[in-house]
PDB file of N, CA and C in Angstrom:
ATOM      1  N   UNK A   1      10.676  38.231  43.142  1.00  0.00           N
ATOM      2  CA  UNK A   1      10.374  36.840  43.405  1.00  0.00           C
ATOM      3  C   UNK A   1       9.192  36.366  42.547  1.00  0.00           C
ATOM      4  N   UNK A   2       7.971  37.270  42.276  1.00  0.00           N
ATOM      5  CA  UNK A   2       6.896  36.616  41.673  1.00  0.00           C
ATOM      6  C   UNK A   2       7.550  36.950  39.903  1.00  0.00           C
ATOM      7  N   UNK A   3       8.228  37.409  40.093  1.00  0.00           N
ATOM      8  CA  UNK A   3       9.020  37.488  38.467  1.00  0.00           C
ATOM      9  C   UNK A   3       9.671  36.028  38.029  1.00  0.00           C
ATOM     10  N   UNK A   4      10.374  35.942  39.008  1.00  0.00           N
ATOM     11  CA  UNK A   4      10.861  34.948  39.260  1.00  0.00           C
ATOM     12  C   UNK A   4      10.248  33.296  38.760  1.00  0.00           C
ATOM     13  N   UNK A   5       8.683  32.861  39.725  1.00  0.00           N
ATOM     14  CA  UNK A   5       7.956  32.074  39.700  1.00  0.00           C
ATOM     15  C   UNK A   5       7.403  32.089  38.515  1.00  0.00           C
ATOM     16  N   UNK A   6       6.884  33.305  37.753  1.00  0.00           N
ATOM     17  CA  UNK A   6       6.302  33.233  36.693  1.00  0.00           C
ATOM     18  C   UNK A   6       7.176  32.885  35.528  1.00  0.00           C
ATOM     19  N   UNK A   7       8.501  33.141  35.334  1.00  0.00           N
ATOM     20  CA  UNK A   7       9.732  32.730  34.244  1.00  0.00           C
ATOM     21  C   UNK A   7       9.744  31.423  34.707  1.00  0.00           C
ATOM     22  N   UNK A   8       9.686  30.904  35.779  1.00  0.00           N
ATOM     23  CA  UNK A   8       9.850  29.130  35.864  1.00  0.00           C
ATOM     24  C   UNK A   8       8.678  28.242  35.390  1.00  0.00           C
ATOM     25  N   UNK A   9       7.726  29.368  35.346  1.00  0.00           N
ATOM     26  CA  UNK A   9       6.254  28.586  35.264  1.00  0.00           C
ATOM     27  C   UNK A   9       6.289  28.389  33.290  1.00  0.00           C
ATOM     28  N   UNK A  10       6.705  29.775  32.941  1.00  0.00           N
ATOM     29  CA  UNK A  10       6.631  29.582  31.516  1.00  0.00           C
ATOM     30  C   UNK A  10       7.573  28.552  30.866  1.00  0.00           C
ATOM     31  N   UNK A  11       9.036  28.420  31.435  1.00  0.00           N
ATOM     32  CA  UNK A  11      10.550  27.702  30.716  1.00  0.00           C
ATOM     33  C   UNK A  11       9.862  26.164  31.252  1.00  0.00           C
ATOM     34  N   UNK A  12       8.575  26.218  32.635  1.00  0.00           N
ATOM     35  CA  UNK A  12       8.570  24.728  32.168  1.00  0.00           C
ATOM     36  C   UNK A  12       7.231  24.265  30.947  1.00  0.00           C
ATOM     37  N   UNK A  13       6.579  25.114  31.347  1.00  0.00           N
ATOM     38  CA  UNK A  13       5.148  24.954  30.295  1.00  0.00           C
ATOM     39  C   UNK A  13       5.657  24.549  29.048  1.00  0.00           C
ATOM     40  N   UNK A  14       6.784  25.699  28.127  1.00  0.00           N
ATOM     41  CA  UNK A  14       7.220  25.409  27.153  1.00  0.00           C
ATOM     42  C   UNK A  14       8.130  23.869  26.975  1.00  0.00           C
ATOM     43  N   UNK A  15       8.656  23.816  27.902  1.00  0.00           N
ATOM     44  CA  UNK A  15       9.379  22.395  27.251  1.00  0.00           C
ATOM     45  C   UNK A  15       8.490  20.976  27.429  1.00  0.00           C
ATOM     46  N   UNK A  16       7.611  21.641  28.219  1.00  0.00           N
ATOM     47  CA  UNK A  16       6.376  19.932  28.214  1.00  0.00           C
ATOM     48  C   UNK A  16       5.884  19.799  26.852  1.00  0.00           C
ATOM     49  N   UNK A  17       5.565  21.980  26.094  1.00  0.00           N
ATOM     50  CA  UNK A  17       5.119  21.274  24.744  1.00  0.00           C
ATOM     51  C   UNK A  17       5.902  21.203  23.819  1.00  0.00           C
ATOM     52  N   UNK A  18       6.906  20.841  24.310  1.00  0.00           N
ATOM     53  CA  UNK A  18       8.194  20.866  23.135  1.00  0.00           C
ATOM     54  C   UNK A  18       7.924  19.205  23.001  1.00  0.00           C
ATOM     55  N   UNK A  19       7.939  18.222  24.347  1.00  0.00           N
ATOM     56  CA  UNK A  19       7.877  16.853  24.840  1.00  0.00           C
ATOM     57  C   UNK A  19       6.835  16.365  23.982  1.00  0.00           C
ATOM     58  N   UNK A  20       5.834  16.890  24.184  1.00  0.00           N
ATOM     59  CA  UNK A  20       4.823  16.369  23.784  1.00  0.00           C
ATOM     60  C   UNK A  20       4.841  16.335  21.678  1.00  0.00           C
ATOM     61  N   UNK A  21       5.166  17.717  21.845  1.00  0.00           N
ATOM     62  CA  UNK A  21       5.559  17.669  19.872  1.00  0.00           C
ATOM     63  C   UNK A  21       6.414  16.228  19.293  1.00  0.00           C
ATOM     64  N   UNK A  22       7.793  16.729  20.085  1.00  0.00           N
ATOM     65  CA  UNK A  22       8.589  15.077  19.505  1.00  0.00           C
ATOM     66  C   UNK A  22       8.079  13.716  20.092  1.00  0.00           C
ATOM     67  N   UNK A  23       6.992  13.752  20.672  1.00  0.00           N
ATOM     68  CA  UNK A  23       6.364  12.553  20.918  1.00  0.00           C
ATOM     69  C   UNK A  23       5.397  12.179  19.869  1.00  0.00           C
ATOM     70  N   UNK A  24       5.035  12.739  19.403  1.00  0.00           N
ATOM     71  CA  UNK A  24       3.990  13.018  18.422  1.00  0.00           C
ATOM     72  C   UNK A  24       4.549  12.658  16.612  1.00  0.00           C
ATOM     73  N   UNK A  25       6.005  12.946  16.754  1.00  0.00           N
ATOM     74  CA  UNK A  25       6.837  12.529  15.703  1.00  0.00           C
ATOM     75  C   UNK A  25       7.176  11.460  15.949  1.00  0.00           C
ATOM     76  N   UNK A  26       7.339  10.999  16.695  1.00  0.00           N
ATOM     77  CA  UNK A  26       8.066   9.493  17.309  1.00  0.00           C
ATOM     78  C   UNK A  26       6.848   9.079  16.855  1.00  0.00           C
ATOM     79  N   UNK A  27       5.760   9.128  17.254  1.00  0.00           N
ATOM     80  CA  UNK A  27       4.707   8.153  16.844  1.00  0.00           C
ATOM     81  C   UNK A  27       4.422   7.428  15.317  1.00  0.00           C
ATOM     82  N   UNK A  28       4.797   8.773  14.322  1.00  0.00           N
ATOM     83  CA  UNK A  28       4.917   8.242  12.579  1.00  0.00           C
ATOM     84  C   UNK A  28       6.057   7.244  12.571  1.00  0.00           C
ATOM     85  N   UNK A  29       6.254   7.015  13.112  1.00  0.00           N
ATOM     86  CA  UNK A  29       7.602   5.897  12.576  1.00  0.00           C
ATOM     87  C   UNK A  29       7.040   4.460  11.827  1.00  0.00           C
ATOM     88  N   UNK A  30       5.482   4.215  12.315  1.00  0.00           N
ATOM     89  CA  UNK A  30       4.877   3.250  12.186  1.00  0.00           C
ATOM     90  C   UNK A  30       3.844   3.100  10.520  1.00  0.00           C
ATOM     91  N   UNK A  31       4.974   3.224   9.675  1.00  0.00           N
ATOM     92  CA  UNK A  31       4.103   3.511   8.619  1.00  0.00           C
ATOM     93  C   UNK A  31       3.717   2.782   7.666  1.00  0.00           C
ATOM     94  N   UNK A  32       3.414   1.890   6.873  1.00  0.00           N
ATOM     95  CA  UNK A  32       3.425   1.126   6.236  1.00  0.00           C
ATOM     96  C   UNK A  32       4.589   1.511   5.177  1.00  0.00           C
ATOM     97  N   UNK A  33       5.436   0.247   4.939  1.00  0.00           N
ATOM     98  CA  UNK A  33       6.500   0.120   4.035  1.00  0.00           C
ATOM     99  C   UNK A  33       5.886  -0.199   2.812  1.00  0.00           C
ATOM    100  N   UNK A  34       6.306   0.518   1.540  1.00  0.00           N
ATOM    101  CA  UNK A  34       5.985   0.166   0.213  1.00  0.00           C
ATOM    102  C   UNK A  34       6.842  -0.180  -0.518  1.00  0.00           C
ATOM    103  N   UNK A  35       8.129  -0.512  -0.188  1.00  0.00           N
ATOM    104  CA  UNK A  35       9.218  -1.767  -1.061  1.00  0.00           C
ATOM    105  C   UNK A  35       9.373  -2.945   0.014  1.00  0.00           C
ATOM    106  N   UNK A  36       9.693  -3.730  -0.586  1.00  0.00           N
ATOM    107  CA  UNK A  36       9.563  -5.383  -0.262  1.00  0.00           C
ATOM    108  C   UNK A  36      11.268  -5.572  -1.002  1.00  0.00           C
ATOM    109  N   UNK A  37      12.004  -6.398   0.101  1.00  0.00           N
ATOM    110  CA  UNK A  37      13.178  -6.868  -0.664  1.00  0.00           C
ATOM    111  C   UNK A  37      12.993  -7.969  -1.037  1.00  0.00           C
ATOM    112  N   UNK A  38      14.340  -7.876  -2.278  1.00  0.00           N
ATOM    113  CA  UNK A  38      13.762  -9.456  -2.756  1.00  0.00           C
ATOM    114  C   UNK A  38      13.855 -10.433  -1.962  1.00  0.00           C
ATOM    115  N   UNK A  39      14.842 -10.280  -1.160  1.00  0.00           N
ATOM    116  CA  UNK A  39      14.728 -11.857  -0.024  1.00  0.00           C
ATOM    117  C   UNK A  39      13.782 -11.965   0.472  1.00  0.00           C
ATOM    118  N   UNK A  40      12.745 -11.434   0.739  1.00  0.00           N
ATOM    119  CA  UNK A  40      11.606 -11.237   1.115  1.00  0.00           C
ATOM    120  C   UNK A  40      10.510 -11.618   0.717  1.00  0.00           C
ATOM    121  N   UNK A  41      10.779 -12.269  -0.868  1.00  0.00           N
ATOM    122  CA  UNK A  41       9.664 -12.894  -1.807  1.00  0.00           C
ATOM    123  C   UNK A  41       9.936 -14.121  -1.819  1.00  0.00           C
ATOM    124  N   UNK A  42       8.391 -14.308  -1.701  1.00  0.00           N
ATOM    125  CA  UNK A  42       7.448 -15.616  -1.707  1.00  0.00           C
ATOM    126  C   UNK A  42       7.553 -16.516  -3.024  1.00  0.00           C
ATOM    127  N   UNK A  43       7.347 -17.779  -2.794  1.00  0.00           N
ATOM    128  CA  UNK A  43       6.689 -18.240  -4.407  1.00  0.00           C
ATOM    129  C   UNK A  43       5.484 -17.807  -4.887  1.00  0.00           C
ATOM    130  N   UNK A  44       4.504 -17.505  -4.213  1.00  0.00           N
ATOM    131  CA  UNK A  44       3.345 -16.676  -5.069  1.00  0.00           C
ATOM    132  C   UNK A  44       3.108 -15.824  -5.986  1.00  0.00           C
ATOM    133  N   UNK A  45       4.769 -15.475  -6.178  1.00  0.00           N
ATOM    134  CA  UNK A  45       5.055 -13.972  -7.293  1.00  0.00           C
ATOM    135  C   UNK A  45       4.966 -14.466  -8.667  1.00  0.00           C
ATOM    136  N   UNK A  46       3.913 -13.464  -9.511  1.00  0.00           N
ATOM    137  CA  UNK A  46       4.111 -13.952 -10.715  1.00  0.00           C
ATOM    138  C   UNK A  46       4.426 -12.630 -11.489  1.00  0.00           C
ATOM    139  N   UNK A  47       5.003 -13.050 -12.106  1.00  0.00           N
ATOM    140  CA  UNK A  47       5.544 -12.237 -13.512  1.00  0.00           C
ATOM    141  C   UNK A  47       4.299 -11.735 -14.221  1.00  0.00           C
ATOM    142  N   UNK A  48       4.313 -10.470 -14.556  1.00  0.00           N
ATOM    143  CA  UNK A  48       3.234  -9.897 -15.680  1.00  0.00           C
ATOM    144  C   UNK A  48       3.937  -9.165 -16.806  1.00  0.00           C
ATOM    145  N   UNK A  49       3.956  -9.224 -18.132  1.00  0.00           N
ATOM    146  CA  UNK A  49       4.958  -7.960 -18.711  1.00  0.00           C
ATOM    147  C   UNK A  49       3.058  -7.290 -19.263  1.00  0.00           C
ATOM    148  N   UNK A  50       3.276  -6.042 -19.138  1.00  0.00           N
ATOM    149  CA  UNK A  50       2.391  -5.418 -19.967  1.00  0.00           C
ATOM    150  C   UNK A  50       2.803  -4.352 -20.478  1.00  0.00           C
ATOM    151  N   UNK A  51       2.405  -3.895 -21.568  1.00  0.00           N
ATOM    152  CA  UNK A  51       3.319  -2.582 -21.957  1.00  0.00           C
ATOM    153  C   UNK A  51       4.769  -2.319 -21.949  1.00  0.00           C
ATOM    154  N   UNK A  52       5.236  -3.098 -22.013  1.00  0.00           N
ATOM    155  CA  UNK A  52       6.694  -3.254 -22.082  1.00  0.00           C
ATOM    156  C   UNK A  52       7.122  -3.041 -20.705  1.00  0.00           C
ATOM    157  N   UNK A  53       6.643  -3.459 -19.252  1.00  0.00           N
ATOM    158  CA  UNK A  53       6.565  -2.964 -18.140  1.00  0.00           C
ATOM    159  C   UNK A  53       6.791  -4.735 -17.317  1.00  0.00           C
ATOM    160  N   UNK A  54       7.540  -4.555 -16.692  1.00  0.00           N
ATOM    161  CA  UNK A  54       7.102  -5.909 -16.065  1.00  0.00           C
ATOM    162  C   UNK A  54       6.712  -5.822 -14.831  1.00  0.00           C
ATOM    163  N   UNK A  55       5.859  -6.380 -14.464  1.00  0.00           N
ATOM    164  CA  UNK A  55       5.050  -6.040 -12.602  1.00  0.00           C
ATOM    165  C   UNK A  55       5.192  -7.767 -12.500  1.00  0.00           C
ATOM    166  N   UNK A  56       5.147  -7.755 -11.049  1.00  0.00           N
ATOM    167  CA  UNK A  56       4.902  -8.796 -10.056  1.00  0.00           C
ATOM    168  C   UNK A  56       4.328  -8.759  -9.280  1.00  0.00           C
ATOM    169  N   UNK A  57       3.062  -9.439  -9.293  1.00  0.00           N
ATOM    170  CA  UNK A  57       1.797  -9.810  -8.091  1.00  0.00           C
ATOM    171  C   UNK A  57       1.855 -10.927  -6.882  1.00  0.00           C
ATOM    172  N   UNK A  58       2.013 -10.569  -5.993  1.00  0.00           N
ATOM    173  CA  UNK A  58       1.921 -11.464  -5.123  1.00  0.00           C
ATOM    174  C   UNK A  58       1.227 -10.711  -4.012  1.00  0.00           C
ATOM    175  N   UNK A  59       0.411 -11.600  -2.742  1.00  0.00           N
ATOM    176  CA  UNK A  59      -0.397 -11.022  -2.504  1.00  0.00           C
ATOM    177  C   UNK A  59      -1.580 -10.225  -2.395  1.00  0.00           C
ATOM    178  N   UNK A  60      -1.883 -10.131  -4.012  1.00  0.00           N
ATOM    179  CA  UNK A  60      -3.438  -9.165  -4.379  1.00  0.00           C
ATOM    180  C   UNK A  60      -2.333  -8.113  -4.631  1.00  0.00           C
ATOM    181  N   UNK A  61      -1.201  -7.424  -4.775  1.00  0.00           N
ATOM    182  CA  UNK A  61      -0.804  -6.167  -4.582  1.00  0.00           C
ATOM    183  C   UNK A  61       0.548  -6.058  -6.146  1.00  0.00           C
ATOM    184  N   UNK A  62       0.366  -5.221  -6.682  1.00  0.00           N
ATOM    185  CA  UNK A  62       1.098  -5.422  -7.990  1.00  0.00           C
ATOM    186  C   UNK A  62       2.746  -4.256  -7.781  1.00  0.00           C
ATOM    187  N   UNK A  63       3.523  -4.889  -8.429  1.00  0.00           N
ATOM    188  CA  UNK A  63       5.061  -3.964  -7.795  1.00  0.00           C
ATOM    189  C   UNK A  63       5.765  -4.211  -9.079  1.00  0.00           C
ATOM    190  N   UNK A  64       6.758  -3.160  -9.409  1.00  0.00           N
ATOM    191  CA  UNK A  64       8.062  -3.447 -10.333  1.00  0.00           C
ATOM    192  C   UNK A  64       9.165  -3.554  -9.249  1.00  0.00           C
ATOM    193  N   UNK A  65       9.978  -4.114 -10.382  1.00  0.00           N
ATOM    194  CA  UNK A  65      11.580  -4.161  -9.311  1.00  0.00           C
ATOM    195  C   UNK A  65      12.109  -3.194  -9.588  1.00  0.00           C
ATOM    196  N   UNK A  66      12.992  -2.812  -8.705  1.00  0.00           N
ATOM    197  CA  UNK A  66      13.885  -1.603  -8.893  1.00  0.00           C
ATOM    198  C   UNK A  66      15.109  -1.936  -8.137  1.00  0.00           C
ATOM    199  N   UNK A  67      16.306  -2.284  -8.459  1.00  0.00           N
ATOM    200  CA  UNK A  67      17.246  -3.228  -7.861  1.00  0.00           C
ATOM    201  C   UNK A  67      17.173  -4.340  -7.194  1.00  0.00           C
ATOM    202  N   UNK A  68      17.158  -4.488  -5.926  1.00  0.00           N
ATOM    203  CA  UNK A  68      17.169  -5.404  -5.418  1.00  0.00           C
ATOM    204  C   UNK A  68      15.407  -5.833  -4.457  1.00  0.00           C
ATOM    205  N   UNK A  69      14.952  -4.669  -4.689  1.00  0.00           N
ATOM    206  CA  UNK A  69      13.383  -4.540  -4.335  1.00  0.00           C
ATOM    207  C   UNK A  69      12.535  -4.466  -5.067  1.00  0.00           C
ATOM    208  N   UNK A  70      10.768  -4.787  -4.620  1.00  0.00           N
ATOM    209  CA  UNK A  70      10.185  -4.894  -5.403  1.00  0.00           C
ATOM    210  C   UNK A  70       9.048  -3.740  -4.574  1.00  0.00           C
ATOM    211  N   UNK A  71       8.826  -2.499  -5.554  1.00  0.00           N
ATOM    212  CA  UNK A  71       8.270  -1.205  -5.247  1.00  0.00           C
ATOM    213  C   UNK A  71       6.957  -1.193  -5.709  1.00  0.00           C
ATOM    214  N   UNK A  72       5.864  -1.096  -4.961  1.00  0.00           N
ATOM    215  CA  UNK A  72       3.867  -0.901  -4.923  1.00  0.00           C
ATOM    216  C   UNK A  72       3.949  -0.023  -5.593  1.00  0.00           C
ATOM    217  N   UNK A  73       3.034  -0.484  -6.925  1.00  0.00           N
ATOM    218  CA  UNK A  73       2.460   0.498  -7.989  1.00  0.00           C
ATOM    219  C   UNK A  73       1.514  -0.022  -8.103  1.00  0.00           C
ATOM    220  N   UNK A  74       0.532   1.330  -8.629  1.00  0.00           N
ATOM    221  CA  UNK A  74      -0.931   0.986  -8.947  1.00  0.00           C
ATOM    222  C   UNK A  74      -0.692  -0.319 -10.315  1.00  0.00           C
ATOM    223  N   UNK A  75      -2.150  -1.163 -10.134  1.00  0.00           N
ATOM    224  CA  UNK A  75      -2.431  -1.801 -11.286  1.00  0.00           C
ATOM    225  C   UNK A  75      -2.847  -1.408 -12.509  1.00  0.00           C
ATOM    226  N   UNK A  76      -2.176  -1.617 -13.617  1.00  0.00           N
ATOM    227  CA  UNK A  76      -2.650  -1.156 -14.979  1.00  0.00           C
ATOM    228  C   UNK A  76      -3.786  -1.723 -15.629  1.00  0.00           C
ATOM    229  N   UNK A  77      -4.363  -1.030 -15.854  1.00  0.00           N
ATOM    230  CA  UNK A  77      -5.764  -1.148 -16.279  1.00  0.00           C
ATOM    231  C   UNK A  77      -5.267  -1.737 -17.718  1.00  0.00           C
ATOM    232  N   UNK A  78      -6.092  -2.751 -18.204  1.00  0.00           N
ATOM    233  CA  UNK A  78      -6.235  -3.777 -18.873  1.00  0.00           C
ATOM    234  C   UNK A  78      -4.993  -4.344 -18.934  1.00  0.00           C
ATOM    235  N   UNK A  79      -4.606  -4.572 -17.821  1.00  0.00           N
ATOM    236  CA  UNK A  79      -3.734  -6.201 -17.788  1.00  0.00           C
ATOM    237  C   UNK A  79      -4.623  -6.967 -17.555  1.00  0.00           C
ATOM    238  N   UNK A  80      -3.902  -8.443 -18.008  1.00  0.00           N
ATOM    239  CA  UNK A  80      -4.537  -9.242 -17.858  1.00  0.00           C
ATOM    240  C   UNK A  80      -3.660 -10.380 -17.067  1.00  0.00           C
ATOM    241  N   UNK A  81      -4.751 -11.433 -15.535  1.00  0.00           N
ATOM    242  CA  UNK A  81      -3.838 -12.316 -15.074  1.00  0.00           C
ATOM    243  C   UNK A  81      -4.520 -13.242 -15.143  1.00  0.00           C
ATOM    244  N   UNK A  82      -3.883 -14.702 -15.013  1.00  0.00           N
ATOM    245  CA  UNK A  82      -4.653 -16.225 -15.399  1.00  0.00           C
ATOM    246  C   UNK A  82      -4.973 -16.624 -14.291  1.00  0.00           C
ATOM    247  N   UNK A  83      -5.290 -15.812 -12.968  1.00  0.00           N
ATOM    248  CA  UNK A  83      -5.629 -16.590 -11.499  1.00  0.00           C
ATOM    249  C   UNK A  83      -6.453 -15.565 -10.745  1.00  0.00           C
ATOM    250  N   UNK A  84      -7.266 -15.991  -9.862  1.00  0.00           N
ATOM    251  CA  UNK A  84      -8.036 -14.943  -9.052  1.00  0.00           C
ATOM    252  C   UNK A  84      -6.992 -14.320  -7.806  1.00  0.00           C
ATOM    253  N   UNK A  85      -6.854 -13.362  -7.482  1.00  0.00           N
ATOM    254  CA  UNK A  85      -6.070 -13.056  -6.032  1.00  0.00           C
ATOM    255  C   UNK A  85      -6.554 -13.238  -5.015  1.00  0.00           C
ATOM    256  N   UNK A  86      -6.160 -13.807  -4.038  1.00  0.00           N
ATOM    257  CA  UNK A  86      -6.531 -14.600  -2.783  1.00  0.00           C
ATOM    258  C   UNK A  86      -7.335 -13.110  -2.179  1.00  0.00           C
ATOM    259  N   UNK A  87      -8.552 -13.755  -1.291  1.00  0.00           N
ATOM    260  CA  UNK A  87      -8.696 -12.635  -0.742  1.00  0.00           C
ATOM    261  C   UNK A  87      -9.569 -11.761  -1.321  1.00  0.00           C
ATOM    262  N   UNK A  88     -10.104 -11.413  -2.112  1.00  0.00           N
ATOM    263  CA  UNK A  88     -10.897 -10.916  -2.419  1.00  0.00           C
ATOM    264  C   UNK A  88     -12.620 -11.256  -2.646  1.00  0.00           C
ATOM    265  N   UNK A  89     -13.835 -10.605  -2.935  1.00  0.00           N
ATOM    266  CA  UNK A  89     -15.413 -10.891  -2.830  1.00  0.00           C
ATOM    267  C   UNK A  89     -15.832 -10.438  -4.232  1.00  0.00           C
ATOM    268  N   UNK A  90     -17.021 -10.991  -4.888  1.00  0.00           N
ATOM    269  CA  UNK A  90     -17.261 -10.353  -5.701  1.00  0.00           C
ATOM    270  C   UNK A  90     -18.467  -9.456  -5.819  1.00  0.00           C
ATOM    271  N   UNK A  91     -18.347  -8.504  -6.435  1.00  0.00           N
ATOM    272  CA  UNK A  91     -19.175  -7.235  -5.824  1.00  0.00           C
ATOM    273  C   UNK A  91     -19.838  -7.255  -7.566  1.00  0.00           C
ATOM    274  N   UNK A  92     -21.158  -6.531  -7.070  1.00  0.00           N
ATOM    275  CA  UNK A  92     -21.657  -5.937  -8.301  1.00  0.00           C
ATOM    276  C   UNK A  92     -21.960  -4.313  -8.652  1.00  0.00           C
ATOM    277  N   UNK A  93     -21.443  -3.692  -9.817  1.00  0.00           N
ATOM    278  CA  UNK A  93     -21.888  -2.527 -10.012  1.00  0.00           C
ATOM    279  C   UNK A  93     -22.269  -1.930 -11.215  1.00  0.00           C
ATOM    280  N   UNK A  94     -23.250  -1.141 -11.139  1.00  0.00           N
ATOM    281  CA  UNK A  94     -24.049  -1.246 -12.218  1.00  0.00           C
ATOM    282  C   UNK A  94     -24.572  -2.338 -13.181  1.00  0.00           C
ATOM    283  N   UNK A  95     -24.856  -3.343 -12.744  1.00  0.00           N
ATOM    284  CA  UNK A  95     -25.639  -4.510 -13.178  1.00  0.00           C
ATOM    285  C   UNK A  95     -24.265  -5.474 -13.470  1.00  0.00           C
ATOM    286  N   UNK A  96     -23.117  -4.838 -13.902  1.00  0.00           N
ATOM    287  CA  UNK A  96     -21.916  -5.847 -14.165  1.00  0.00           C
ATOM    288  C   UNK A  96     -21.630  -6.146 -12.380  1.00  0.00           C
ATOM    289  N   UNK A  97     -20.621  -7.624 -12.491  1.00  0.00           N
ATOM    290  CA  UNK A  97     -20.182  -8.331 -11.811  1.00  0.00           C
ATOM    291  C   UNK A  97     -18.502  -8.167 -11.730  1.00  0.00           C
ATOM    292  N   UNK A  98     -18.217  -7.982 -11.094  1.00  0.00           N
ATOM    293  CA  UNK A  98     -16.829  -7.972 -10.656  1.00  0.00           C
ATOM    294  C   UNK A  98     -16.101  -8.770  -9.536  1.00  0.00           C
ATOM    295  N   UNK A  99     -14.904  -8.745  -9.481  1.00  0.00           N
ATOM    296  CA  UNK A  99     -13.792  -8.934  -8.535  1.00  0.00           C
ATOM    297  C   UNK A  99     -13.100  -8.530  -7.995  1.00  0.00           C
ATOM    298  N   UNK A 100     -13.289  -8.074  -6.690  1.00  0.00           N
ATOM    299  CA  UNK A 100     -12.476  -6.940  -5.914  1.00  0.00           C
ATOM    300  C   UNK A 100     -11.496  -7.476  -4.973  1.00  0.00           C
ATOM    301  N   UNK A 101     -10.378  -7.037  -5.429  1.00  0.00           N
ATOM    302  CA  UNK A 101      -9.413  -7.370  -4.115  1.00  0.00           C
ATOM    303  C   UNK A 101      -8.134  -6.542  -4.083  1.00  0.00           C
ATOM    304  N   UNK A 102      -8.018  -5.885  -2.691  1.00  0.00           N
ATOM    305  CA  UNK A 102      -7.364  -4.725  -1.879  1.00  0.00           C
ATOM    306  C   UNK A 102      -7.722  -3.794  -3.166  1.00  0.00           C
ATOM    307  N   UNK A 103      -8.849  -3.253  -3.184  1.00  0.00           N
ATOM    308  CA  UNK A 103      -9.332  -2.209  -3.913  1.00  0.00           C
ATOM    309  C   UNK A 103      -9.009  -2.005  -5.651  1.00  0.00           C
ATOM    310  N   UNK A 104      -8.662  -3.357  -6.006  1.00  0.00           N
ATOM    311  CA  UNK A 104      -8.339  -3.429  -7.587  1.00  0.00           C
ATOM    312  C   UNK A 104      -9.741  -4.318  -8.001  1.00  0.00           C
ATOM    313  N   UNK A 105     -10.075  -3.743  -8.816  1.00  0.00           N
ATOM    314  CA  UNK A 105     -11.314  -4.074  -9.770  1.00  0.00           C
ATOM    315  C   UNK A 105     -11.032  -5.119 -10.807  1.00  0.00           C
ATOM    316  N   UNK A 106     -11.295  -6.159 -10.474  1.00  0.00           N
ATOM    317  CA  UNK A 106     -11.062  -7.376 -11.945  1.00  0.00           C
ATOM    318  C   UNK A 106     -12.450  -7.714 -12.718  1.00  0.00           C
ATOM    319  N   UNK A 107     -12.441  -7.935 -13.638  1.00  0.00           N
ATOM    320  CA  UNK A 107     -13.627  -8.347 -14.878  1.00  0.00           C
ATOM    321  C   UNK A 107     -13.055  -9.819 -14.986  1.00  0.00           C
ATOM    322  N   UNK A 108     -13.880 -10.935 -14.952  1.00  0.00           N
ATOM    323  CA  UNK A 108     -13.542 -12.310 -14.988  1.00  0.00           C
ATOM    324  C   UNK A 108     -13.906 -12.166 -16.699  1.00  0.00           C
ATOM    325  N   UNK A 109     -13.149 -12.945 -17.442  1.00  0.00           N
ATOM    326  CA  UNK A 109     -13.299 -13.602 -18.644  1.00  0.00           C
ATOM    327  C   UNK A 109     -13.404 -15.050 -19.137  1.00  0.00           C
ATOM    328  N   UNK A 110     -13.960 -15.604 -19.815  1.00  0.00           N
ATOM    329  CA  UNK A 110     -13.513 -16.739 -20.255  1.00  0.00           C
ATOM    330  C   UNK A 110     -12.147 -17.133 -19.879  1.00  0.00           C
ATOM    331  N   UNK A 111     -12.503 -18.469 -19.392  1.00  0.00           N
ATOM    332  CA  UNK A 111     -11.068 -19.827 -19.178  1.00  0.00           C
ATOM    333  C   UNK A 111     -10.473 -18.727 -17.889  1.00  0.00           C
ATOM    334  N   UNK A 112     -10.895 -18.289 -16.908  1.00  0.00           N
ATOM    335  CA  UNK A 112     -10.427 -17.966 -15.176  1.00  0.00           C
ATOM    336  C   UNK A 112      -9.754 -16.701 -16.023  1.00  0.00           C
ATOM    337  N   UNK A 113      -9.354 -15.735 -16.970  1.00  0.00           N
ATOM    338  CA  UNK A 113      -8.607 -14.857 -16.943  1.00  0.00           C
ATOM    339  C   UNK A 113      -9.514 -13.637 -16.584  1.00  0.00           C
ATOM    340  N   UNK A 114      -8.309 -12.592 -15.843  1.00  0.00           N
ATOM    341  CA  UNK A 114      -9.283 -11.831 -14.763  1.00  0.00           C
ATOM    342  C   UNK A 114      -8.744 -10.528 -15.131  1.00  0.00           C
ATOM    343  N   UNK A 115      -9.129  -9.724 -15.644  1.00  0.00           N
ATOM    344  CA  UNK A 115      -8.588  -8.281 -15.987  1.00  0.00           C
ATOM    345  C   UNK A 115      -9.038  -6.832 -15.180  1.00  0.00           C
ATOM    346  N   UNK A 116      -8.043  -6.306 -15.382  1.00  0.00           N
ATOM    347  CA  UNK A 116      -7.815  -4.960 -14.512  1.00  0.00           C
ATOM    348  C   UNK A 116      -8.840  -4.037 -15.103  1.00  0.00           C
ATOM    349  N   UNK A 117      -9.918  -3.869 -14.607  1.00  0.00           N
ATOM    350  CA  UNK A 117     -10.882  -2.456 -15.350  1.00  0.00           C
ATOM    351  C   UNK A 117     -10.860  -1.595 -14.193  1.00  0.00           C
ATOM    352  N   UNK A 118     -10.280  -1.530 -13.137  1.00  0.00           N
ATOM    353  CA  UNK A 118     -11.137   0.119 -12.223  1.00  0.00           C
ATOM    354  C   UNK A 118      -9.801  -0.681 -11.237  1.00  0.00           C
ATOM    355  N   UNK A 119      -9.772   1.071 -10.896  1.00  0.00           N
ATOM    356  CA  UNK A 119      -8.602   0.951  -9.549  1.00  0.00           C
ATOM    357  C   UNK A 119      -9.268   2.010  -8.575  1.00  0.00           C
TER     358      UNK A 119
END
């Protein structure tokens, strides 16, 4: 009998932490998505070609297309865009002045153009 109690005690211990594991997987489901469909785009999107590459910015956040979506890639350092991205402060480092927004580094130039130096 105490053989008994102790095999029930373990077959349930184990499946609470079985419960608790796939609960724990259930929880990642919540992940941030990094393609955007195109129905999904805004007028704010602008066209960039650099390097024979074409990206689209909208939002502060730079993407190529890849069929019917548009897939988050880092920003290429020395592109150049003709508008500030919403959303962002300007920070200073090392005595230069910059433009930061969602962690992309812009250098303002003459006539509003704003270029990619630091990611």
């Amino acid at each position: 009998m105490k053989r008994l109690v102790i095999g029930l005690i373990a077959i349930v211990a184990f499946a609470t932490s079985n419960q608790i594991v796939a609960q724990k997987v259930v929880d990642t489901s919540s992940t941030v998505t990094e393609t955007i469909r195109t129905s999904d785009k805004k007028k704010e999107i602008v066209e960039i070609e650099y390097k024979g590459i074409m990206y689209y910015v909208f939002n502060g956040t730079w993407h190529t297309k890849m069929k019917n979506r548009y897939v988050l890639r880092n920003a290429p350092k020395g592109a150049k865009i003709s508008f500030k991205p919403a959303g962002g402060t300007y920070v200073t480092m090392h005595g230069k002045k910059y433009y930061r927004c969602k962690g992309i580094f812009y250098k303002e130039h003459k006539d509003s153009i704003y270029e990619v130096v630091r990611i």
